[in-house]
C-alpha atoms as a PDB file:
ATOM      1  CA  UNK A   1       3.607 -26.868  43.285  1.00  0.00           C
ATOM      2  CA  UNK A   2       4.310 -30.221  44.770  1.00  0.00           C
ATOM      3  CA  UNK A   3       1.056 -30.039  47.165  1.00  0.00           C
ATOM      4  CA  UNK A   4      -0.794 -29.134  43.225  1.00  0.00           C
ATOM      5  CA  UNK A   5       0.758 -32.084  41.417  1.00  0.00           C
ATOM      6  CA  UNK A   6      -0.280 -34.493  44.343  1.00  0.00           C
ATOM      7  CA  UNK A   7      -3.875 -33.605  44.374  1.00  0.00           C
ATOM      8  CA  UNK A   8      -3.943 -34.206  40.402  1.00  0.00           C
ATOM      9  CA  UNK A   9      -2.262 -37.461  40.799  1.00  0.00           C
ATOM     10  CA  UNK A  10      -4.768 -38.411  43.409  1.00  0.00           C
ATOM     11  CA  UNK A  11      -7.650 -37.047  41.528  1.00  0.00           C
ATOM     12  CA  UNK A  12      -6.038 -38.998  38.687  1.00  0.00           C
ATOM     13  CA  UNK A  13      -5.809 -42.287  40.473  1.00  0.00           C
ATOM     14  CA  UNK A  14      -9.423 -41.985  41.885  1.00  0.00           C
ATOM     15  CA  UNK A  15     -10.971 -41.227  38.779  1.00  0.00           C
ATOM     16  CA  UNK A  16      -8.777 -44.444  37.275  1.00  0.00           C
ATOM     17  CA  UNK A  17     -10.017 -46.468  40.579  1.00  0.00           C
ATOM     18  CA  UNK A  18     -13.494 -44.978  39.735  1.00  0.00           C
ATOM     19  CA  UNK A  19     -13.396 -46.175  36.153  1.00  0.00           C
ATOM     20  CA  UNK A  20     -12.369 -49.777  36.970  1.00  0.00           C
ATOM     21  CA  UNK A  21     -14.968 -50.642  38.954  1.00  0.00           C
ATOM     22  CA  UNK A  22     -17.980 -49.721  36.737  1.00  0.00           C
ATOM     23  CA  UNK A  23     -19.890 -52.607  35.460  1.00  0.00           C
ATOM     24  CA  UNK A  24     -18.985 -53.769  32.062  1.00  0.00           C
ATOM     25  CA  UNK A  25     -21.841 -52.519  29.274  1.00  0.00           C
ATOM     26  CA  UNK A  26     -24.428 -50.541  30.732  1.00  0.00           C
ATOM     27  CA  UNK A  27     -25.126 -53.238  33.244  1.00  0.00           C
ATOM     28  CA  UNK A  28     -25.805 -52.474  36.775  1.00  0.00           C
ATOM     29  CA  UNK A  29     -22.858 -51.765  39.071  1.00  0.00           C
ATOM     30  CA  UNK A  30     -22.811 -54.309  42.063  1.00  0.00           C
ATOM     31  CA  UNK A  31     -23.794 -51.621  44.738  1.00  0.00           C
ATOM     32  CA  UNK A  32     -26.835 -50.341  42.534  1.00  0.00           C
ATOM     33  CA  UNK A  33     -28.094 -54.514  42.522  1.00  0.00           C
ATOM     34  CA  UNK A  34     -27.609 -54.734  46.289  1.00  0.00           C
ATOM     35  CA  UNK A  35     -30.479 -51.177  46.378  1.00  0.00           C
ATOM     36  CA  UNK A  36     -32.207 -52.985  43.812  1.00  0.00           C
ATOM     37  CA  UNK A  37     -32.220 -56.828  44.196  1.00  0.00           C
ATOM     38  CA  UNK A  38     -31.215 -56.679  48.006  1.00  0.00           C
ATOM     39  CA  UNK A  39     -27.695 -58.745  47.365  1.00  0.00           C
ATOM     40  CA  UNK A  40     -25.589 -59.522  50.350  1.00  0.00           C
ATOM     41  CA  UNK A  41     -22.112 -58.135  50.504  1.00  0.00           C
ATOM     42  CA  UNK A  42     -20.757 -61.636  49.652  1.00  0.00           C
ATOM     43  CA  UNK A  43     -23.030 -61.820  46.159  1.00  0.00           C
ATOM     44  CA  UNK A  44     -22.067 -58.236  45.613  1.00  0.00           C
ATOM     45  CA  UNK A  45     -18.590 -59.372  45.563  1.00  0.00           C
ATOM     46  CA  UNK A  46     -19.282 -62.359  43.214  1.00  0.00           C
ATOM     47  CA  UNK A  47     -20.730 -59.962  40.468  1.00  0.00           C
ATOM     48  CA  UNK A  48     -17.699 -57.443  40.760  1.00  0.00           C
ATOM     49  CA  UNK A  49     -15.844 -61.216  40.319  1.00  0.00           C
ATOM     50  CA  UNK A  50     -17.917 -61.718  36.969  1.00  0.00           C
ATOM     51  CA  UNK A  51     -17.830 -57.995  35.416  1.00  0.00           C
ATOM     52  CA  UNK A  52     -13.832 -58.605  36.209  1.00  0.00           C
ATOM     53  CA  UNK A  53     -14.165 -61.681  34.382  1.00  0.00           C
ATOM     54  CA  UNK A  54     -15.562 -60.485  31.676  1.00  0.00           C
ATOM     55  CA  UNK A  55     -14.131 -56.821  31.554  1.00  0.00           C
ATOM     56  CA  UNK A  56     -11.361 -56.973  28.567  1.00  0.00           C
ATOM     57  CA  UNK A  57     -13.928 -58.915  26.453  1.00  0.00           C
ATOM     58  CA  UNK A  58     -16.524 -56.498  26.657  1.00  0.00           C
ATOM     59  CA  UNK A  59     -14.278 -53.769  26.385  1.00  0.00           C
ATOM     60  CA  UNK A  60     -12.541 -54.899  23.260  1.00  0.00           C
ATOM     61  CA  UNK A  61     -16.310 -56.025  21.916  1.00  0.00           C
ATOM     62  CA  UNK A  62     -17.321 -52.662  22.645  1.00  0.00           C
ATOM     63  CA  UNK A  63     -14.615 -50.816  20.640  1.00  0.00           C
ATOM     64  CA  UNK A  64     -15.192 -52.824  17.564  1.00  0.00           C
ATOM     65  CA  UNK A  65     -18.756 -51.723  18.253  1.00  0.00           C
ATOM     66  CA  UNK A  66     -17.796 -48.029  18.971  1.00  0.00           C
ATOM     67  CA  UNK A  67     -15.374 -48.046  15.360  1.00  0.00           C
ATOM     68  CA  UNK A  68     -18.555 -49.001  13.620  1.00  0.00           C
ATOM     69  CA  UNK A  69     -18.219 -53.187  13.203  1.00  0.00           C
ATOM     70  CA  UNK A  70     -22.220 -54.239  13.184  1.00  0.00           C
ATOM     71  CA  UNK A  71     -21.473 -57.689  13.134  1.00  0.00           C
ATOM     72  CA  UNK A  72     -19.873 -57.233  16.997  1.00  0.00           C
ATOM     73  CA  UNK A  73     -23.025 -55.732  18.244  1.00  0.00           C
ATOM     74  CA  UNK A  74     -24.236 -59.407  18.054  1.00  0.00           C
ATOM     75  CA  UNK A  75     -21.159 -60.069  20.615  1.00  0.00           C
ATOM     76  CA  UNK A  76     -22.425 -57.145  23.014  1.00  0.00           C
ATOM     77  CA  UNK A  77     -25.446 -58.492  23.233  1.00  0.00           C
ATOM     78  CA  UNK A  78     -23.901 -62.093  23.830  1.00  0.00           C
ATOM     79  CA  UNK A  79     -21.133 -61.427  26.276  1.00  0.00           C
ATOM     80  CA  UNK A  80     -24.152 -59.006  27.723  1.00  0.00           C
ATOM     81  CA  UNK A  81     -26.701 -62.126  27.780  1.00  0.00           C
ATOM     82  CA  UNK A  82     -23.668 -64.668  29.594  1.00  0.00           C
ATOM     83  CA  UNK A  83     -23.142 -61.732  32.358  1.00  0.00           C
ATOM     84  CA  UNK A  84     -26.536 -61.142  33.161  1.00  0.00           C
ATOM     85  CA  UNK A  85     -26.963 -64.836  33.377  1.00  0.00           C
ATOM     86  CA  UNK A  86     -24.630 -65.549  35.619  1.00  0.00           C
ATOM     87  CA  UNK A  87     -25.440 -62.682  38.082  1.00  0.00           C
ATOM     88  CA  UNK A  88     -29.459 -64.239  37.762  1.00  0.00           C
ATOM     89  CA  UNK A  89     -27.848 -67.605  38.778  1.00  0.00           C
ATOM     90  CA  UNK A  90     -26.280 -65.416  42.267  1.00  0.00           C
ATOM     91  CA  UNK A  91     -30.273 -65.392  43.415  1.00  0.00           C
ATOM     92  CA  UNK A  92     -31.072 -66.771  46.654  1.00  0.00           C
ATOM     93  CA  UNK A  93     -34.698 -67.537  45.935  1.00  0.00           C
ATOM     94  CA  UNK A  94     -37.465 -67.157  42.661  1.00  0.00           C
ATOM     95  CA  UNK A  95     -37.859 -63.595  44.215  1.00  0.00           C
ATOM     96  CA  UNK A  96     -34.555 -62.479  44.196  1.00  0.00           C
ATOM     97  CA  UNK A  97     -33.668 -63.844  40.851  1.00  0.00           C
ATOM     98  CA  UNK A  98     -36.725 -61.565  40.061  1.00  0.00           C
ATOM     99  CA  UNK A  99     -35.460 -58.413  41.493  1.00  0.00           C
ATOM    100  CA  UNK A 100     -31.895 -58.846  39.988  1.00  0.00           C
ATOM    101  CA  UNK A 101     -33.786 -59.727  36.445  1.00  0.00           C
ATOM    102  CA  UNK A 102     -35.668 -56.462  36.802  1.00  0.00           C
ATOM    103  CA  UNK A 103     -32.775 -54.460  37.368  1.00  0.00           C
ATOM    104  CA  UNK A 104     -31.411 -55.251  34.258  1.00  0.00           C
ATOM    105  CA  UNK A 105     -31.627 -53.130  30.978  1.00  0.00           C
ATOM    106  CA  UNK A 106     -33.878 -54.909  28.749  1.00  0.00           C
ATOM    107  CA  UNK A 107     -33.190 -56.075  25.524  1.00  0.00           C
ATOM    108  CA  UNK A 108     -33.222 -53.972  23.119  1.00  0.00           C
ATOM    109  CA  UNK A 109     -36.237 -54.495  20.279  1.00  0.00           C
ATOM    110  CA  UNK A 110     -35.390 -54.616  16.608  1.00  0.00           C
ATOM    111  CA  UNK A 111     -37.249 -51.516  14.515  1.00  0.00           C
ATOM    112  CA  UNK A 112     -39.112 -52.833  11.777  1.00  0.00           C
ATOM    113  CA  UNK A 113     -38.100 -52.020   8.184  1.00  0.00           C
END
């Protein structure tokens, strides 16, 4: 019994560890940029250091969002825009600034009425 409740605790804890470090908003996690945009392990840890930064904001934007407020989609998409500006700004050159850009989710288009 003791060996079952310390494997749940640990799965527990893992899956809580697991949770914490995903990127904030659909946004790229900081190991998926480093495949994508080549980042060093030092940029890697500056964009963990932003989606920290920014991870209670989005999350709280993102419940209003999820309870059906339209008016803080338009604070998604900003606190989305700031992040993925700051992470460009982490680019060592015009081509890596290119690569991180591209791994981005684009913007989404408005449907026309």
């Amino acid at each position: 019994m003791k060996a079952m409740l310390a494997l749940m605790f640990g799965l527990a804890t893992l899956n809580a560890y697991a949770a914490d470090d995903a990127a904030p908003l659909g946004l790229p996690s900081s190991a998926d940029l480093k495949t994508k945009a080549g980042l060093d392990d030092e940029q890697a840890k500056k964009v963990d250091a932003i989606y920290a930064e920014y991870k209670d904001k989005a999350a709280e934007a993102q419940k209003k969002v999820d309870g059906g407020d339209k008016k803080a989609r338009k604070e998604v998409a900003s606190l989305k825009a700031e992040i993925m500006a700051k992470i460009h700004d982490l680019g060592k050159d015009d081509d890596q600034k290119k690569k991180i850009d591209e791994a981005m989710p684009a913007a989404k288009k408005k449907k026309d009425k």
